[in-house]
N, C-alpha and C. Protein backbone atom coordinates (compact mmCIF):
# COMPACT_ATOMS: atom_id res chain seq x y z
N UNK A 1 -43.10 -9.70 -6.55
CA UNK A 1 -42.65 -8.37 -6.22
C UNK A 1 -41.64 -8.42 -5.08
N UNK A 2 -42.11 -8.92 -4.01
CA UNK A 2 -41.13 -9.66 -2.98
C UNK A 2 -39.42 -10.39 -2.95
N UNK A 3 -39.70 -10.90 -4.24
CA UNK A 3 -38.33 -11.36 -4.89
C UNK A 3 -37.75 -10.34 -5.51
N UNK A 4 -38.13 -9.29 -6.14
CA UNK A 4 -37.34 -8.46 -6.89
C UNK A 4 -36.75 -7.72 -5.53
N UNK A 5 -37.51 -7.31 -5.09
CA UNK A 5 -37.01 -6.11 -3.99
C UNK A 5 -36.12 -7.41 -3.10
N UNK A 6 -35.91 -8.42 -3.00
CA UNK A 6 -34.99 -8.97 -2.26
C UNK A 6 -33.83 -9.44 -3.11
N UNK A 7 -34.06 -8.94 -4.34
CA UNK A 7 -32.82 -9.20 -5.63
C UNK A 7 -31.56 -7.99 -5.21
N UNK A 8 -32.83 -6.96 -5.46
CA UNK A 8 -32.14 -5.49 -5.73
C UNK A 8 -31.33 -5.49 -4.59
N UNK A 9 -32.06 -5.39 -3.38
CA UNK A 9 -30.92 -5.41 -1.73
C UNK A 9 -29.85 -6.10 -1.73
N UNK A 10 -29.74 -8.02 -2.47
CA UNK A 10 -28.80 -8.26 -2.64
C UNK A 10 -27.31 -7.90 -3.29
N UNK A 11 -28.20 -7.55 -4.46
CA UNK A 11 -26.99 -7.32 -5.78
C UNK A 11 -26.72 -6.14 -4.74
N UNK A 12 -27.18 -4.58 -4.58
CA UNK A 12 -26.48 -3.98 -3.65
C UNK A 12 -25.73 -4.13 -2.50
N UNK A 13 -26.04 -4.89 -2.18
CA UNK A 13 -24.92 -5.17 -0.57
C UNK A 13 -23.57 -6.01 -1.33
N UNK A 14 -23.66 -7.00 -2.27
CA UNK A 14 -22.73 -7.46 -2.98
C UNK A 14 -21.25 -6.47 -3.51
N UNK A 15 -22.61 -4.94 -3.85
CA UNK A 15 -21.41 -4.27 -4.67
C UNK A 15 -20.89 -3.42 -3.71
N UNK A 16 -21.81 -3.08 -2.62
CA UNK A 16 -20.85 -2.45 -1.41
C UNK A 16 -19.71 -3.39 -0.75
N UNK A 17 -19.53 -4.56 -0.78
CA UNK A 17 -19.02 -5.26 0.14
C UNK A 17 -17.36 -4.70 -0.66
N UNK A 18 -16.33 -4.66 -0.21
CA UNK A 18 -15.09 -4.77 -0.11
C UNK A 18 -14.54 -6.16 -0.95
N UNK A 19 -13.71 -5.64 -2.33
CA UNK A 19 -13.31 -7.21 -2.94
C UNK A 19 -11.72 -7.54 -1.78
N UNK A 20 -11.57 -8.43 -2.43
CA UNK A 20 -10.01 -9.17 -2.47
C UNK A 20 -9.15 -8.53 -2.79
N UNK A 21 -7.93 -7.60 -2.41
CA UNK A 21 -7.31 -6.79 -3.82
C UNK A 21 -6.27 -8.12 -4.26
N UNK A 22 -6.39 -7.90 -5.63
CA UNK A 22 -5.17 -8.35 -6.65
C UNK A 22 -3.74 -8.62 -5.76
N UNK A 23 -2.95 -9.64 -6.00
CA UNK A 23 -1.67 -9.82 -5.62
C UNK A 23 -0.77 -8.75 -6.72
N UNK A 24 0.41 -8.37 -5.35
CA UNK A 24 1.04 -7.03 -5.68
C UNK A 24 1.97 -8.15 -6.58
N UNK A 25 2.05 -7.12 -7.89
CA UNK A 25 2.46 -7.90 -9.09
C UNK A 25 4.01 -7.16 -9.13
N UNK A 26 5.14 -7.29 -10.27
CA UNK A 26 5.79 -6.89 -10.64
C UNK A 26 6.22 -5.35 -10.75
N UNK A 27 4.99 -5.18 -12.01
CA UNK A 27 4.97 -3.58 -12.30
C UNK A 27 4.34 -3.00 -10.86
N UNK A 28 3.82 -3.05 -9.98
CA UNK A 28 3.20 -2.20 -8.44
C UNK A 28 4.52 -2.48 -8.20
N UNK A 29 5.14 -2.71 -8.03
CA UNK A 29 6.81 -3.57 -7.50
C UNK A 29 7.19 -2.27 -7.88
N UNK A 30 7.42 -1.60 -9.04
CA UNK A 30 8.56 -1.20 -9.61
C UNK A 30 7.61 0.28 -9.79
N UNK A 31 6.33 0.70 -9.50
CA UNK A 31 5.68 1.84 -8.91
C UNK A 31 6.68 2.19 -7.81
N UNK A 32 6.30 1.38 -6.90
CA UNK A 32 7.31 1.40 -5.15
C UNK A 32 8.88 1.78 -5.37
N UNK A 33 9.31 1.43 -6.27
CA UNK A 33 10.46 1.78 -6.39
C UNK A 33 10.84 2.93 -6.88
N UNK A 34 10.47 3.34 -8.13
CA UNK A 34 10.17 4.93 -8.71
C UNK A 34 10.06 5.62 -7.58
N UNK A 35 8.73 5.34 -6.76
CA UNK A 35 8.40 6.31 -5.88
C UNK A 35 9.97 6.18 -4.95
N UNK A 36 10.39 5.22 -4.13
CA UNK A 36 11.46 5.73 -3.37
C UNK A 36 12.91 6.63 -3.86
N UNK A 37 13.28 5.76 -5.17
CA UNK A 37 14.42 6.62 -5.79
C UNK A 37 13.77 8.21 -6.32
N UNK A 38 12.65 8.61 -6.13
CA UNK A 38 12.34 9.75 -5.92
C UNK A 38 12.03 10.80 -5.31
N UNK A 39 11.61 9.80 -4.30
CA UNK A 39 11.34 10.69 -2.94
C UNK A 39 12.17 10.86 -1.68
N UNK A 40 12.98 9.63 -1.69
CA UNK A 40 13.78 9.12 -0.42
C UNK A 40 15.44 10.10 -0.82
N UNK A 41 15.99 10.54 -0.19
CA UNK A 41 17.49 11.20 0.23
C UNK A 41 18.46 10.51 -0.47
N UNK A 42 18.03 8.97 0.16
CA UNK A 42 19.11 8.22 -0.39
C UNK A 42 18.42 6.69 -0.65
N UNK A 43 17.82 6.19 -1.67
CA UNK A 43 17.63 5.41 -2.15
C UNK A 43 18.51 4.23 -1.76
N UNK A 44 18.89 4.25 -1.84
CA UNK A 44 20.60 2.92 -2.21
C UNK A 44 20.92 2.61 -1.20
N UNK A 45 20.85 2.88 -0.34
CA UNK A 45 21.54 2.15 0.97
C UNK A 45 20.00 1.92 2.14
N UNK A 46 18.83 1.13 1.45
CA UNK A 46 18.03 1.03 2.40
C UNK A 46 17.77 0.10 3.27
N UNK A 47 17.19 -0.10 4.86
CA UNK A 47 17.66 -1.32 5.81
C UNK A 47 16.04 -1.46 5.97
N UNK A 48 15.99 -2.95 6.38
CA UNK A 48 14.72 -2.91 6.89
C UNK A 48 13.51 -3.18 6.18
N UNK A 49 13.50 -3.41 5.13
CA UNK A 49 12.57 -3.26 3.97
C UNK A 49 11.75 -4.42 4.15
N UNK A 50 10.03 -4.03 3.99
CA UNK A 50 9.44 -5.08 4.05
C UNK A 50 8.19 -4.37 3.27
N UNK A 51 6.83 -5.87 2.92
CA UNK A 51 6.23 -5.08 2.24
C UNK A 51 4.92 -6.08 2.54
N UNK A 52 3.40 -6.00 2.78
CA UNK A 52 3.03 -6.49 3.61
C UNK A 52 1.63 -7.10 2.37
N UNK A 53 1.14 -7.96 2.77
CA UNK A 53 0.38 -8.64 1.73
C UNK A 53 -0.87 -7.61 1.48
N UNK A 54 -1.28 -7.64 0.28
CA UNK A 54 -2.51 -6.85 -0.53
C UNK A 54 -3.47 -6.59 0.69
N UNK A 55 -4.47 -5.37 1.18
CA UNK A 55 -5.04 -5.10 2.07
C UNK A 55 -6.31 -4.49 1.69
N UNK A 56 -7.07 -4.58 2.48
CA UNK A 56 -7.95 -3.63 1.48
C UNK A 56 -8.30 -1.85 3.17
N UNK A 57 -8.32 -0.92 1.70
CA UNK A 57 -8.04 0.65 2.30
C UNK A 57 -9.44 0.86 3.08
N UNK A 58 -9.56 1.53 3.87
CA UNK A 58 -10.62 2.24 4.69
C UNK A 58 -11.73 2.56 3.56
N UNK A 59 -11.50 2.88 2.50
CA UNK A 59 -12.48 2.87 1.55
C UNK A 59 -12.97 1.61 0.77
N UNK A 60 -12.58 0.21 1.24
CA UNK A 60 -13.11 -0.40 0.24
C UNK A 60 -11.84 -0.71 -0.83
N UNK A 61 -11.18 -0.47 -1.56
CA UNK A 61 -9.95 -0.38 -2.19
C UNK A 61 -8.84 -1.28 -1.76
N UNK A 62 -7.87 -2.08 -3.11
CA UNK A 62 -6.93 -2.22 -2.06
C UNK A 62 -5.69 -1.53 -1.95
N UNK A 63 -5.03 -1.67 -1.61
CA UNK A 63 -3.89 -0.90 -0.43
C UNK A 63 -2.40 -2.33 -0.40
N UNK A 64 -1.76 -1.40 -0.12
CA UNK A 64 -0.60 -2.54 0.26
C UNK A 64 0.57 -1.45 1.18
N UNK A 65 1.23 -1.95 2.13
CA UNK A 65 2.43 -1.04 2.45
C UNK A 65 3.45 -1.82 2.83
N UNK A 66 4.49 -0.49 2.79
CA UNK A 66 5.97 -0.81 2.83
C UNK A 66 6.21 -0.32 3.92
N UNK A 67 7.14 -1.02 4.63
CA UNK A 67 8.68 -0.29 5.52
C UNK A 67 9.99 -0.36 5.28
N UNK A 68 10.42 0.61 5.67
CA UNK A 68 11.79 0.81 5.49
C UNK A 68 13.02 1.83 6.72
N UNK A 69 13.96 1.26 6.58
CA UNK A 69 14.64 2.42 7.16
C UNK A 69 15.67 3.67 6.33
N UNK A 70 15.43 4.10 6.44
CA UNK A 70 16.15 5.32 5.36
C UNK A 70 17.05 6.30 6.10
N UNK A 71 18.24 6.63 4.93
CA UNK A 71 18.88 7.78 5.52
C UNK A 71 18.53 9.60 5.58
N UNK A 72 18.67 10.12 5.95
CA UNK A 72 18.30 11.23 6.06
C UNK A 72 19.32 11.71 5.14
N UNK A 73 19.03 13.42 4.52
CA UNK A 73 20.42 14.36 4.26
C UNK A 73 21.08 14.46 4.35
N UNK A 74 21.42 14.26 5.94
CA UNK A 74 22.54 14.47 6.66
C UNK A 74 23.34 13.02 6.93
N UNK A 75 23.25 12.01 5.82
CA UNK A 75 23.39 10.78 5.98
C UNK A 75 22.99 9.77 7.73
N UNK A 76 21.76 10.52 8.12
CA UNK A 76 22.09 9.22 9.42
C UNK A 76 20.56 8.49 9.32
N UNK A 77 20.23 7.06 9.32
CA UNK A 77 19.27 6.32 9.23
C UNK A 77 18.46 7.22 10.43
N UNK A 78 16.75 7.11 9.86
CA UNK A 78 15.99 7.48 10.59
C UNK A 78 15.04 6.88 11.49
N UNK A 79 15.41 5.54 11.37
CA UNK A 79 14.59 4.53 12.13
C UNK A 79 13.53 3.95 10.90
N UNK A 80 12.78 2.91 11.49
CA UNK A 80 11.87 2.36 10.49
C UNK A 80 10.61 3.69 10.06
N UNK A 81 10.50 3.79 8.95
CA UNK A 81 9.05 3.87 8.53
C UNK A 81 8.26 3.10 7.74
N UNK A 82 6.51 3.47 7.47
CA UNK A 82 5.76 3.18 6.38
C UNK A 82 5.13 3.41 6.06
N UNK A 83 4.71 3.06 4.59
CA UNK A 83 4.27 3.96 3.55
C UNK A 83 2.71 3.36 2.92
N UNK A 84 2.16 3.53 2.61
CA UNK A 84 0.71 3.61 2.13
C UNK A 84 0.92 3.07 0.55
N UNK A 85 0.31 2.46 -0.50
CA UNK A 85 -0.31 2.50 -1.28
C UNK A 85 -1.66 1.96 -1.80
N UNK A 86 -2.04 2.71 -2.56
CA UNK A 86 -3.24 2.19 -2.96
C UNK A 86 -3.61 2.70 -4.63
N UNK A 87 -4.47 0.92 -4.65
CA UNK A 87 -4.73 0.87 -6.17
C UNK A 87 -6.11 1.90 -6.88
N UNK A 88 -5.64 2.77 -7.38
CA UNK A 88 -6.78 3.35 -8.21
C UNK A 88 -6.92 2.91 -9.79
N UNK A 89 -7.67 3.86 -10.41
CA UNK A 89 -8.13 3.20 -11.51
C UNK A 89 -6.68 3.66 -12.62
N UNK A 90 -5.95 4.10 -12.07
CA UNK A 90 -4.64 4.58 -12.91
C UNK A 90 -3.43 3.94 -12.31
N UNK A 91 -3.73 3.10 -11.42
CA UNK A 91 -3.16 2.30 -10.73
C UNK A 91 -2.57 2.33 -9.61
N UNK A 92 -1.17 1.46 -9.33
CA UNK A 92 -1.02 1.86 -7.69
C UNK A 92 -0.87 3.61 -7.61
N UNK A 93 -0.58 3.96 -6.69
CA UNK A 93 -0.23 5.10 -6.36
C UNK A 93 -0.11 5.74 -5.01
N UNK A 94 0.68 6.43 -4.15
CA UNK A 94 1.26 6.65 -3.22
C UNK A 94 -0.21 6.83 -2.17
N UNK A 95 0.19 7.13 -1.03
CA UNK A 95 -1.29 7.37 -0.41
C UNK A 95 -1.10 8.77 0.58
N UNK A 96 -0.65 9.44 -0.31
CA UNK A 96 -0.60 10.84 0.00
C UNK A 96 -1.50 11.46 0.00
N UNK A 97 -1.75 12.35 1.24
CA UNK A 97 -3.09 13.37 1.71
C UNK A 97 -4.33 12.40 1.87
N UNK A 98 -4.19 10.93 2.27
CA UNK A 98 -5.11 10.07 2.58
C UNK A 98 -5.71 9.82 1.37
N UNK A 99 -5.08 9.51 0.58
CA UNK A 99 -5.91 8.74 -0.93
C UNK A 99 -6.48 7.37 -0.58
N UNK A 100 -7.72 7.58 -0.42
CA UNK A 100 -8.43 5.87 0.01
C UNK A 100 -8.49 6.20 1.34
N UNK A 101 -8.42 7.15 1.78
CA UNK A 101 -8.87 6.98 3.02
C UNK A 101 -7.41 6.04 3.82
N UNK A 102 -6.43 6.46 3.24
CA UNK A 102 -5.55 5.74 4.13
C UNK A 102 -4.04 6.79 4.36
N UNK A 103 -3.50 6.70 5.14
CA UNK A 103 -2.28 7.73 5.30
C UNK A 103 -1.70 6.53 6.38
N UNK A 104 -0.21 7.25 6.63
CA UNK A 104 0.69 6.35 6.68
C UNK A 104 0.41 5.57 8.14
N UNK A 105 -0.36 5.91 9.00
CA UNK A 105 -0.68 5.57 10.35
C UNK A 105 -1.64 4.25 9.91
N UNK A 106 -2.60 3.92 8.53
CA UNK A 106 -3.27 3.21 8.73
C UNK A 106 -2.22 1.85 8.73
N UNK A 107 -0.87 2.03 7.90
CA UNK A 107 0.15 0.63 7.46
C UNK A 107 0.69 0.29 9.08
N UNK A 108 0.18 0.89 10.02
CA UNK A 108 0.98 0.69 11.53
C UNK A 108 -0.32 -0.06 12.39
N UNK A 109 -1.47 -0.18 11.68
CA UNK A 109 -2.98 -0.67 12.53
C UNK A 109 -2.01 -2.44 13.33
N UNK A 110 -2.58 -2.69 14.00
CA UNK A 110 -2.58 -4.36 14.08
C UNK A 110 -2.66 -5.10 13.00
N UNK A 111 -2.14 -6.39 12.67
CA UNK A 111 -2.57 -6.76 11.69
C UNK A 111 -1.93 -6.80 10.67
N UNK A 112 -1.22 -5.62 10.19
CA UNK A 112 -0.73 -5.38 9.22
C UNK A 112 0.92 -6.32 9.04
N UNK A 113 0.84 -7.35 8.56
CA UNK A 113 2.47 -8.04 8.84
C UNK A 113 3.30 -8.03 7.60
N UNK A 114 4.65 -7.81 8.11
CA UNK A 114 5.61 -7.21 6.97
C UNK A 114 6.11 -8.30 6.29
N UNK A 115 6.35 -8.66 5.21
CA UNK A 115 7.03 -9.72 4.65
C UNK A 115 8.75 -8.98 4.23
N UNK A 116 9.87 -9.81 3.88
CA UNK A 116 11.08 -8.94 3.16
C UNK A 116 11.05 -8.62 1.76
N UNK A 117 11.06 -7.88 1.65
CA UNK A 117 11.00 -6.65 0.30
C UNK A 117 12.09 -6.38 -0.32
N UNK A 118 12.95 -7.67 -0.45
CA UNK A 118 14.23 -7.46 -0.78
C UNK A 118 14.78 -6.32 -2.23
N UNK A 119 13.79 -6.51 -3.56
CA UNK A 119 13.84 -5.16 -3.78
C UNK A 119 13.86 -4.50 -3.86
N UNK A 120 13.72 -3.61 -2.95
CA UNK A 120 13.57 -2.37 -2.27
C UNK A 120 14.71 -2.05 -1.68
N UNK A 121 15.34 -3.05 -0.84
CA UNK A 121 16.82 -3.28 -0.11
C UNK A 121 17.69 -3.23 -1.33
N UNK A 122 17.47 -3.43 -2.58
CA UNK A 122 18.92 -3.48 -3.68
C UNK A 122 18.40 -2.75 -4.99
N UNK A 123 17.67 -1.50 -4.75
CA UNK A 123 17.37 -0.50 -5.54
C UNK A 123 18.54 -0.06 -6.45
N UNK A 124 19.00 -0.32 -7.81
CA UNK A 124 19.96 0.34 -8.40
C UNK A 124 19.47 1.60 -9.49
């Protein structure tokens, strides 16, 4: 009886624990990109671009983010920012209104190190 009830605690703490997320593949690549030539002013002329290895989100989940520097409307760069994503079951997706428990302050924690994101820099 002893062993079961020290089964069950295991297998549970196993499935709470936080996996590995997946290496950011191609297609998450080209999520990130949709999302900027959609959201960003000016797509095409971006500086700064980096994109930081698979993470896992405040929830358990993983997560990955970007920086960038972008132009504004009024054409003038706005300094660096960054951006949130995280993998759901429909896949990556932006991390807007804290999806996962993450918004754009969590891609700025310690820790978080940028690699170059050169696709992102030559968006056509």
């Amino acid at each position: 009886m002893r062993s079961l009830f020290v089964l069950i605690v295991l297998s549970a703490t196993a499935q709470a624990a936080p996996r590995a997320p997946a290496p950011v593949m191609a297609s998450d690549k080209a999520v990130i990109l949709d999302w900027a030539r959609s959201v960003l002013a000016d797509p095409y002329s971006l500086r700064s671009t980096g994109i930081s290895a698979p993470l896992v989100s405040p929830d358990g989940r993983g997560m990955v983010c970007i920086e960038y520097n972008a132009r504004n409307a009024l054409g003038g760069y706005t300094g660096i920012d960054r951006m949130g994503f995280v993998w759901t079951p429909a896949g990556l997706r932006p991390a807007i209104h804290g999806l996962g428990g993450v918004t754009n302050l969590t891609c700025y924690q310690p820790g978080v190190v940028m690699r170059p994101f050169p696709e992102l820099a030559k968006i056509k």
